[in-house]
Protein backbone atom coordinates (compact mmCIF):
# COMPACT_ATOMS: atom_id res chain seq x y z
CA UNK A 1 32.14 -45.73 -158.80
CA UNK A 2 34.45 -47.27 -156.04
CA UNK A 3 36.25 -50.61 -156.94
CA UNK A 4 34.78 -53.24 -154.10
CA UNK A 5 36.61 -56.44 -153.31
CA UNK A 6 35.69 -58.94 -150.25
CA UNK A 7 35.88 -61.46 -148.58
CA UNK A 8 32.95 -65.06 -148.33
CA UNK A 9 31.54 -64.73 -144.69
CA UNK A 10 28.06 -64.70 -143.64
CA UNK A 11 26.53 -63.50 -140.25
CA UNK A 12 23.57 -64.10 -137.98
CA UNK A 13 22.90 -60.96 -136.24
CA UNK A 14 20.03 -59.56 -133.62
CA UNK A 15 18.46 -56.52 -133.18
CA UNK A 16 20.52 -53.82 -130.49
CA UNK A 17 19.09 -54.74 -127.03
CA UNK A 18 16.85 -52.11 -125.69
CA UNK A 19 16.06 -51.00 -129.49
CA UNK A 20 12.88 -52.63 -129.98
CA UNK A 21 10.64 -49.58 -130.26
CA UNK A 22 12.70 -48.33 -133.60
CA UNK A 23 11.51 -49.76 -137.25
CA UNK A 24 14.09 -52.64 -138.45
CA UNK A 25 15.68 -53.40 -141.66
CA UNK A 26 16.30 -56.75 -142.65
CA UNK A 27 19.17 -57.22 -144.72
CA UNK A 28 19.40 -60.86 -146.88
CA UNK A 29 22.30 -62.22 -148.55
CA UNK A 30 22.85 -61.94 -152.71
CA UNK A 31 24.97 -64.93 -153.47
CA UNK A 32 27.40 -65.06 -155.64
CA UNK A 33 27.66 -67.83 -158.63
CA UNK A 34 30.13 -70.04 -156.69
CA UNK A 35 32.73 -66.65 -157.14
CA UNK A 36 33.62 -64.41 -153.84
CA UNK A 37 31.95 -61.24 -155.18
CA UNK A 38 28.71 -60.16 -156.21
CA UNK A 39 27.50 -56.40 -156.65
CA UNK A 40 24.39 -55.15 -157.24
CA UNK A 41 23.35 -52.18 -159.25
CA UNK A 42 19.46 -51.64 -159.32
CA UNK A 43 16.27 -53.36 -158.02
CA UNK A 44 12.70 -53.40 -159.09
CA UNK A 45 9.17 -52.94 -157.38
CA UNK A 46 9.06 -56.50 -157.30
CA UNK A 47 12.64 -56.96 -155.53
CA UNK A 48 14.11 -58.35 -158.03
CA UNK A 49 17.78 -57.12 -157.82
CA UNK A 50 20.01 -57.08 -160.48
CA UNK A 51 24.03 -57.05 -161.15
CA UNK A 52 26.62 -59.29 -161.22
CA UNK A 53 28.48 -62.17 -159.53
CA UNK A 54 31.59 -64.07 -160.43
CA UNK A 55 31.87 -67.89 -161.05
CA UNK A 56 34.26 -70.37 -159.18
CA UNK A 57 37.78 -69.05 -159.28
CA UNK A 58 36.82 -65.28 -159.68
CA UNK A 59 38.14 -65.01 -163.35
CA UNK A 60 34.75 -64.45 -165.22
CA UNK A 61 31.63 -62.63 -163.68
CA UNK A 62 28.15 -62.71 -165.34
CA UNK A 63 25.22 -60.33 -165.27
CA UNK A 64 22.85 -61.84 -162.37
CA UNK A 65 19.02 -61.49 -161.59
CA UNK A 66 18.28 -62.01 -157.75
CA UNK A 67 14.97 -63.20 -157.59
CA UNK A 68 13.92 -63.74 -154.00
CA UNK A 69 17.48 -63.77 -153.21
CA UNK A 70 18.26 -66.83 -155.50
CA UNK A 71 20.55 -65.50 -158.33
CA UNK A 72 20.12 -66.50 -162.29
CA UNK A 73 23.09 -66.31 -164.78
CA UNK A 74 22.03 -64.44 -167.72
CA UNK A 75 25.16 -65.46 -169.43
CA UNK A 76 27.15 -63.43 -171.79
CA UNK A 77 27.29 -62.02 -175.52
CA UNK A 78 30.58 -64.18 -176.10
CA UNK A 79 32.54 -62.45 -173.67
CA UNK A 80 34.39 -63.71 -170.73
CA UNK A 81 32.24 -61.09 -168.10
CA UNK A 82 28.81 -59.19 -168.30
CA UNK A 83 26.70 -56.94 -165.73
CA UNK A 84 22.78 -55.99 -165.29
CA UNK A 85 22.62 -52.31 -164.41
CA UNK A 86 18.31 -52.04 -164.38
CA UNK A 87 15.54 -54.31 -164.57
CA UNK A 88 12.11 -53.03 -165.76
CA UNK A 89 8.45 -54.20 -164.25
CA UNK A 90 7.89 -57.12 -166.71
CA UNK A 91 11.47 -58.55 -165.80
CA UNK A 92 13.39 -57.04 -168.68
CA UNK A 93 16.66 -56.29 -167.94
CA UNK A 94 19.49 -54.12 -169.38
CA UNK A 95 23.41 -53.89 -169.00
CA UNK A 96 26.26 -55.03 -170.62
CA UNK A 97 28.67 -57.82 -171.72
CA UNK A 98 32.27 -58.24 -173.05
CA UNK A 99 31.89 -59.71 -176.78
CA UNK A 100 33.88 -62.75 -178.03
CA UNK A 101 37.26 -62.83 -177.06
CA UNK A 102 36.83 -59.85 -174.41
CA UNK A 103 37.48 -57.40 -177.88
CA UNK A 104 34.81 -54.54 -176.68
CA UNK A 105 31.96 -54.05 -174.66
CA UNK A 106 28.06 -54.10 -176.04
CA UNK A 107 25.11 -52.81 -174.29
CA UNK A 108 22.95 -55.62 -173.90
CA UNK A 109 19.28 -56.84 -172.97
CA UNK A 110 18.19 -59.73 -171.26
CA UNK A 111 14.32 -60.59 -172.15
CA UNK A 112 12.66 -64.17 -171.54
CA UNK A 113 16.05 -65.70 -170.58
CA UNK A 114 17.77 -64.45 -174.19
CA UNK A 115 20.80 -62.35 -174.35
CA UNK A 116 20.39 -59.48 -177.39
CA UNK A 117 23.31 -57.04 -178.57
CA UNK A 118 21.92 -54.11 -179.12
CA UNK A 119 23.56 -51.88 -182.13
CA UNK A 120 26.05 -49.06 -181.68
CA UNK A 121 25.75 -45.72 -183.24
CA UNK A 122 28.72 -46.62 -185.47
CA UNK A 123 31.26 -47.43 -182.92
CA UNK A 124 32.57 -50.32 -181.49
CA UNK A 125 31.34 -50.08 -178.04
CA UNK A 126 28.41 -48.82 -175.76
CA UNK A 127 26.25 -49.51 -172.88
CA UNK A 128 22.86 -49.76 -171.02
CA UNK A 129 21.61 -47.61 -167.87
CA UNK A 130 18.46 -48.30 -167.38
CA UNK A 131 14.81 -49.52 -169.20
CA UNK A 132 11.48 -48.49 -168.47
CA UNK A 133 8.41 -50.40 -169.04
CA UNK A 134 7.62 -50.15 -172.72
CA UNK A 135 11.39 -51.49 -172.96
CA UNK A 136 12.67 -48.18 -174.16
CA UNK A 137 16.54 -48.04 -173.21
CA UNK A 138 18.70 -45.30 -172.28
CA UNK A 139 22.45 -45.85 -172.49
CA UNK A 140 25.46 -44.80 -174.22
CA UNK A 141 27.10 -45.46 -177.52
CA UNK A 142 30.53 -44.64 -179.37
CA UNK A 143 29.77 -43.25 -182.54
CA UNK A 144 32.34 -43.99 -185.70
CA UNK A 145 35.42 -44.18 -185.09
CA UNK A 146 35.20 -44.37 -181.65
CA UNK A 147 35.64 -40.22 -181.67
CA UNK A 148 33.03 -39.41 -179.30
CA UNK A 149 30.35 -40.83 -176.91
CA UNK A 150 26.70 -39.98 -177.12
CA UNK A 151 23.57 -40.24 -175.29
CA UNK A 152 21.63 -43.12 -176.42
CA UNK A 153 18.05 -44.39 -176.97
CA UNK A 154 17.43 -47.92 -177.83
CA UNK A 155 13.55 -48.56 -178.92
CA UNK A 156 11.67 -51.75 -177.98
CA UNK A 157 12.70 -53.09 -181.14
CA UNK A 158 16.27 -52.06 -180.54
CA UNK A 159 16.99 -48.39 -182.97
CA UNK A 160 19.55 -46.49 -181.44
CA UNK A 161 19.03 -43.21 -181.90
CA UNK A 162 21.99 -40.42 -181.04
CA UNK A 163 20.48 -38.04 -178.45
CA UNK A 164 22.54 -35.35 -179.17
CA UNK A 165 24.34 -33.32 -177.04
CA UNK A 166 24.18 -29.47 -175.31
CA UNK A 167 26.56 -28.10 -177.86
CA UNK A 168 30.00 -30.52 -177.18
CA UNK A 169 31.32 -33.47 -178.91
CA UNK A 170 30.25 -35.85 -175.75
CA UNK A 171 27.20 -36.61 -173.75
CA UNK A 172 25.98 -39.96 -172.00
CA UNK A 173 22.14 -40.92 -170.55
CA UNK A 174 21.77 -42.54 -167.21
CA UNK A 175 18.37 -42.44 -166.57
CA UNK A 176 14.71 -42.81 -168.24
CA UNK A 177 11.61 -42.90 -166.88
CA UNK A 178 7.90 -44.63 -167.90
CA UNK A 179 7.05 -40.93 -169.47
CA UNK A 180 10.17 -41.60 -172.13
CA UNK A 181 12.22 -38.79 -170.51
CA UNK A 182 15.89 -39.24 -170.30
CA UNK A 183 18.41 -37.91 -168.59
CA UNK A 184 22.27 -37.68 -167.97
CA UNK A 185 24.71 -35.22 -169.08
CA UNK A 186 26.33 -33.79 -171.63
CA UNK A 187 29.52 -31.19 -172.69
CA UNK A 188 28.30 -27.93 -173.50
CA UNK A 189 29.89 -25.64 -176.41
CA UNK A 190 33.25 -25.83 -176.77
CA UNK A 191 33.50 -28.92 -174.68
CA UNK A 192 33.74 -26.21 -171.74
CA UNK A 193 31.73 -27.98 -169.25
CA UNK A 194 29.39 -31.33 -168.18
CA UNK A 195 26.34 -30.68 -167.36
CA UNK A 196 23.45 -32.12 -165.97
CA UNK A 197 21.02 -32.77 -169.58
CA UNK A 198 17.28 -33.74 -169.88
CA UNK A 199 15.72 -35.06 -173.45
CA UNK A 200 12.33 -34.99 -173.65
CA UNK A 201 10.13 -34.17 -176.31
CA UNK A 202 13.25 -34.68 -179.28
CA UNK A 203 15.19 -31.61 -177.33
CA UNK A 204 17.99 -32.12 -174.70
CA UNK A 205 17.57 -29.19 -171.89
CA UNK A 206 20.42 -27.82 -169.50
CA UNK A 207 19.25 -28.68 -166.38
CA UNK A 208 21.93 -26.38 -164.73
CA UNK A 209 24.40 -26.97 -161.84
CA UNK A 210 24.52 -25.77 -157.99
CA UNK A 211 26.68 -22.65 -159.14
CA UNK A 212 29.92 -25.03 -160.17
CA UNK A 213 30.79 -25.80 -163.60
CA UNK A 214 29.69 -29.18 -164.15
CA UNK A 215 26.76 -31.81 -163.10
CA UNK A 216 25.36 -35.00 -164.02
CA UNK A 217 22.02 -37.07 -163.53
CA UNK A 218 22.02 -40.12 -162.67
CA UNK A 219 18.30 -41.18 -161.87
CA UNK A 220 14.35 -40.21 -163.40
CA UNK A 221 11.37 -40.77 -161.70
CA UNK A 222 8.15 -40.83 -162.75
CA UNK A 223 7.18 -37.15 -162.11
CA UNK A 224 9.96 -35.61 -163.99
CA UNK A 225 12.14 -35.65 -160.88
CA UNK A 226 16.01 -36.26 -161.39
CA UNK A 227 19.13 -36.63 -158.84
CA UNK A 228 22.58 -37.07 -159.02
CA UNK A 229 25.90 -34.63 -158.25
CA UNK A 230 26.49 -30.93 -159.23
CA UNK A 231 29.61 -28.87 -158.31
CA UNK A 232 29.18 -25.71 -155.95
CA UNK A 233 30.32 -22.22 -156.45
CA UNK A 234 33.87 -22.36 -157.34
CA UNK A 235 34.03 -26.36 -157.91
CA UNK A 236 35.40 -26.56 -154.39
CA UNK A 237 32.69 -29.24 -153.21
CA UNK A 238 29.99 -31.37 -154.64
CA UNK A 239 26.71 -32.28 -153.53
CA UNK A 240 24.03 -34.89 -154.25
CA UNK A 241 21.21 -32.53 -156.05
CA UNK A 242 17.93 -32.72 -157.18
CA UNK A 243 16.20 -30.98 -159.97
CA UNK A 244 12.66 -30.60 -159.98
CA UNK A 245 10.29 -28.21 -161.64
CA UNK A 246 12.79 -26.28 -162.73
CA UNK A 247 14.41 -25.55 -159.28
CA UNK A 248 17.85 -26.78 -158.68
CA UNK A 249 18.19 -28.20 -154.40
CA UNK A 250 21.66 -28.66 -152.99
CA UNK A 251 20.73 -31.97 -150.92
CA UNK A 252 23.35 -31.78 -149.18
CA UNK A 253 25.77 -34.10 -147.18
CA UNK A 254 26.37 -35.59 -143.73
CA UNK A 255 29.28 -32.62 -143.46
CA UNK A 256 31.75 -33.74 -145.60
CA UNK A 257 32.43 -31.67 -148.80
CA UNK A 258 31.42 -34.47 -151.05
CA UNK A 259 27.85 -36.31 -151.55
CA UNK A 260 26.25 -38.17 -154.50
CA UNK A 261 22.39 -39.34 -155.43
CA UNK A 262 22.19 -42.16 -157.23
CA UNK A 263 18.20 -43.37 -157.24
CA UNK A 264 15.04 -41.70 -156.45
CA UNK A 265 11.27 -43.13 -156.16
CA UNK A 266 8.04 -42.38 -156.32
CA UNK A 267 7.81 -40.73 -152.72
CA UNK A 268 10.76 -38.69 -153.58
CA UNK A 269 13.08 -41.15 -151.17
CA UNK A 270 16.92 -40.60 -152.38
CA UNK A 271 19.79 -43.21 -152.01
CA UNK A 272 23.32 -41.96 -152.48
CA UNK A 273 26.76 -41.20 -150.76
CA UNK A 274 28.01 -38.94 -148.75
CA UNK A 275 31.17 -37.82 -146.78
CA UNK A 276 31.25 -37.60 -142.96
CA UNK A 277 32.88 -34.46 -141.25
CA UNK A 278 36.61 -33.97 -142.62
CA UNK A 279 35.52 -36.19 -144.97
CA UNK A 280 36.67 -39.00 -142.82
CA UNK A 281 34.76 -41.48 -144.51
CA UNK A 282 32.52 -41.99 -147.46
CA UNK A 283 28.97 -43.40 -145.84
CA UNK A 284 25.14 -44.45 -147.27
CA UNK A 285 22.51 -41.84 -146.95
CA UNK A 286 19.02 -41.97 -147.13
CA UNK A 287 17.59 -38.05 -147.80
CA UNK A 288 13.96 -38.02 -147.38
CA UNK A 289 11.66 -35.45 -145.41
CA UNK A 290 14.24 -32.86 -146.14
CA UNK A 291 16.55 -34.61 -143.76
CA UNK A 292 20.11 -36.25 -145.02
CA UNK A 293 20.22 -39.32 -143.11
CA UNK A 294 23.13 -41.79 -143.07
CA UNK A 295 22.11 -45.44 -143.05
CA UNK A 296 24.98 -46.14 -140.71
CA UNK A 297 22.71 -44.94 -137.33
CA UNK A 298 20.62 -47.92 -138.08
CA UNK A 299 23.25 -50.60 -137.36
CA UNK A 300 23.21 -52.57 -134.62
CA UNK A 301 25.93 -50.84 -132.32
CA UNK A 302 27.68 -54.19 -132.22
CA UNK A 303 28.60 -54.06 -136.08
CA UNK A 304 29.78 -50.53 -135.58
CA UNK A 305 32.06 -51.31 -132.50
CA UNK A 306 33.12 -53.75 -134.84
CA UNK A 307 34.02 -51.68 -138.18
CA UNK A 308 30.86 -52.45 -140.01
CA UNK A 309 29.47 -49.29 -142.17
CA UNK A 310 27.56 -49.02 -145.21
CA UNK A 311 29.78 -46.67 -147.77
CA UNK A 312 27.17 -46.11 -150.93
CA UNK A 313 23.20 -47.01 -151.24
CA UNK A 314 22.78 -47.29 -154.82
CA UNK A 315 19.63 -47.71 -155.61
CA UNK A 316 15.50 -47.19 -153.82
CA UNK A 317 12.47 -49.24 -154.82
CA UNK A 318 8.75 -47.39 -154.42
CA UNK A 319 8.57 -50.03 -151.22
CA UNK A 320 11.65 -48.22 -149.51
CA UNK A 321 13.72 -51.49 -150.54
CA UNK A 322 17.52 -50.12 -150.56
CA UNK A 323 20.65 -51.73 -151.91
CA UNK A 324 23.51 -50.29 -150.65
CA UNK A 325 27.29 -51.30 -150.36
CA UNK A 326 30.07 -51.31 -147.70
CA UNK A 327 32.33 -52.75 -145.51
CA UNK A 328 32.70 -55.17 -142.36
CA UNK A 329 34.73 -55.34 -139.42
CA UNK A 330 37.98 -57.10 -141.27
CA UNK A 331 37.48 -54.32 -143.78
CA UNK A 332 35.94 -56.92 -146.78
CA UNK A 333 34.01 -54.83 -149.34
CA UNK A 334 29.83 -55.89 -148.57
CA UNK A 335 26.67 -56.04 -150.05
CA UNK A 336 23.36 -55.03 -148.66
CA UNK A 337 19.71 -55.69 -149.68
CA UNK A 338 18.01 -53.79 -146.47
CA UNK A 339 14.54 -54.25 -146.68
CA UNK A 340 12.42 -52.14 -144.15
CA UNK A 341 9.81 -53.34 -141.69
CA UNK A 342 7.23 -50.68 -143.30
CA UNK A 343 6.85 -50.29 -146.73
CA UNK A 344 7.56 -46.52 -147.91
CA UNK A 345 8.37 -45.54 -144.07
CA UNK A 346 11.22 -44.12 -143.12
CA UNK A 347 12.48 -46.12 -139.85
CA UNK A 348 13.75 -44.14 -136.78
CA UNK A 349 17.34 -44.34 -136.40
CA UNK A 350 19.05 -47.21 -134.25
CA UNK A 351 19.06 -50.20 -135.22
CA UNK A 352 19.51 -52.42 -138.26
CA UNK A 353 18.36 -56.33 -138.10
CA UNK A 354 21.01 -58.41 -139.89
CA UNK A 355 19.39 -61.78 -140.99
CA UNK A 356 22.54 -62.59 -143.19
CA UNK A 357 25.24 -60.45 -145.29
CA UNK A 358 26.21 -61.08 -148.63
CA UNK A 359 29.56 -59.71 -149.45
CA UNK A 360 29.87 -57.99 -152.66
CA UNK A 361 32.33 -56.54 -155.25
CA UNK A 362 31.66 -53.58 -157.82
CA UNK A 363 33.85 -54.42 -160.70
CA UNK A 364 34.55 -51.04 -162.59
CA UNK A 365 35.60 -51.81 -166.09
CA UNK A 366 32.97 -49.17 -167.38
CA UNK A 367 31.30 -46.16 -166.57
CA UNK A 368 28.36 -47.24 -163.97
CA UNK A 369 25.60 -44.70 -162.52
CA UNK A 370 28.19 -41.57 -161.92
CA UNK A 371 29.47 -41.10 -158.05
């Protein structure tokens, strides 16, 4: 995932004149913790976004719940910094935090305002993806030693189990959804190549890849359906993909050579990346009705006279809610709740609605959702 950095400047933006007829997103402002960055990594039916956001002076960062816009610090397992990757439908959330004296990194949940380290599978570190809502946890965990990585599942009452892998020494989980699946990715035999991996049912699958040699997952919905990036024939590109029913789709991209999913709902809406033409620039895309849409047409032309674009929507809520990350027009890293007009619709490109703009940061000092 892209580094972010920004700036602390808010706006007050209309509508494009003469736009009026097109569906609008509003777009509110995640504040930080008295910090200059924020970044936000998943959101919840509810809206309830959830990430991170430094404290005065920038030097520590804390895991962050955004609950109608107004952040909470969920504090830390000791640690000088922590992050909130998911948060489940009874407010549960799940990430990680540095431990006491910034040693290693635990994979941590966040239930009824208490912070609990979850175990590793012998080694000293691991992480969280994502929870469902039984508050089962998917994640990853060094195992002793520290010699390998493996795909992890953390029960309700906090078991890690090892997932296993596709025949390799390494494999890492991303995703779960409410049925228990998970999903990620995981070296085959020989450590030869990543690919995209499904457990369900105590067996991890391989889900395949667009004709290249390696993929990963990086989001479940409920009806089995994953997304993320798979290489093409001859590794020369990659492309945001879905699997589904055992049928691998190239997404696509907005004609660059490069595109990522990150999230997919319930109406089969998908938030990712993807490269313009010459791969000019890394843009926000919205894929739904079989069409790869880039989030940038709905700006207000102003912004994009100005420099404004949206570079990576990260994650999709079942109401269409999108948070997505990018830039503005002194080139400050952003961060964007856009929140459409109609729920579940899919608005008609041309215009975005700014109400206010948070900008944002994405710290990477682990391995996030996969770009």
């Amino acid at each position: 995932m892209k580094m972010l950095r920004h700036g602390s400047v808010a706006l007050l933006l209309g509508s494009a004149a003469g736009a009026a007829s097109a569906t609008a997103y509003t777009v509110t402002q995640l504040p930080s913790l008295g910090g200059t960055y924020t970044a936000a990594w998943g959101i919840d039916n509810a809206g309830r976004v959830v990430g991170e956001a430094a404290l005065p002076g920038d030097v520590e960062s804390r895991a962050v719940i955004w609950n109608g816009g107004v952040p909470t610090n969920l504090g830390t397992v000791g640690g000088s910094y922590s992050w909130g990757f998911a948060v489940n439908g009874v407010g549960q959330v799940v990430g990680g935090s540095a431990t006491a004296g910034d040693l290693t990194e635990s994979a941590v949940r966040w239930s009824g305002g208490v912070a609990t380290e979850l175990p590793t599978l012998g080694g000293s570190y691991a992480w969280a993806m994502r929870i469902n809502d039984a508050g089962l946890i998917a994640g990853t965990s060094s195992i002793a030693g520290d010699a390998a990585e493996r795909a992890t599942a953390w029960s309700a009452a906090g078991v890690a189990t090892d997932l296993g892998t596709l025949g390799g020494s390494n494999s890492w989980a991303n995703a779960i959804n409410n049925l228990g699946q998970i999903a990620g990715s995981a070296l085959t035999a020989g450590d030869a190549a990543e690919h995209a991996a499904l457990w369900s049912g105590g067996s991890a699958t391989d889900l395949g890849t667009l004709g290249g040699s390696y993929s990963w997952v990086n989001a479940l919905n409920d009806a089995g359906d994953a997304v993320g990036s798979s290489a093409v024939a001859g590794d020369s590109e990659r492309h945001a993909t879905l699997w589904r029913s055992g049928t691998i789709v190239d997404l696509g991209t907005l004609g660059g050579s490069y595109s990522t999913a990150f999230w997919i709902n319930k109406h089969g809406q998908v938030t990712g990346a993807s490269y313009t033409v010459a791969d000019v620039e890394e843009h926000a895309t919205l894929w739904s009705g079989g069409a790869a849409i880039d989030l940038n047409d709905y700006l207000d032309p102003a912004l994009s006279i100005a420099g404004w674009y949206l570079a990576q929507a990260l994650a999709v809520n079942d109401d269409g809610w999108i948070v997505a990350n990018g830039y503005d027009g002194s080139g400050n890293d952003v961060s964007f709740l856009l929140v459409p007009d109609a729920p579940t619709g899919v608005p008609e490109p041309g215009v975005l609605a700014l109400t206010s703009v948070a900008l944002a940061a994405l710290i990477g000092r682990r391995r996030p959702t996969r770009a």
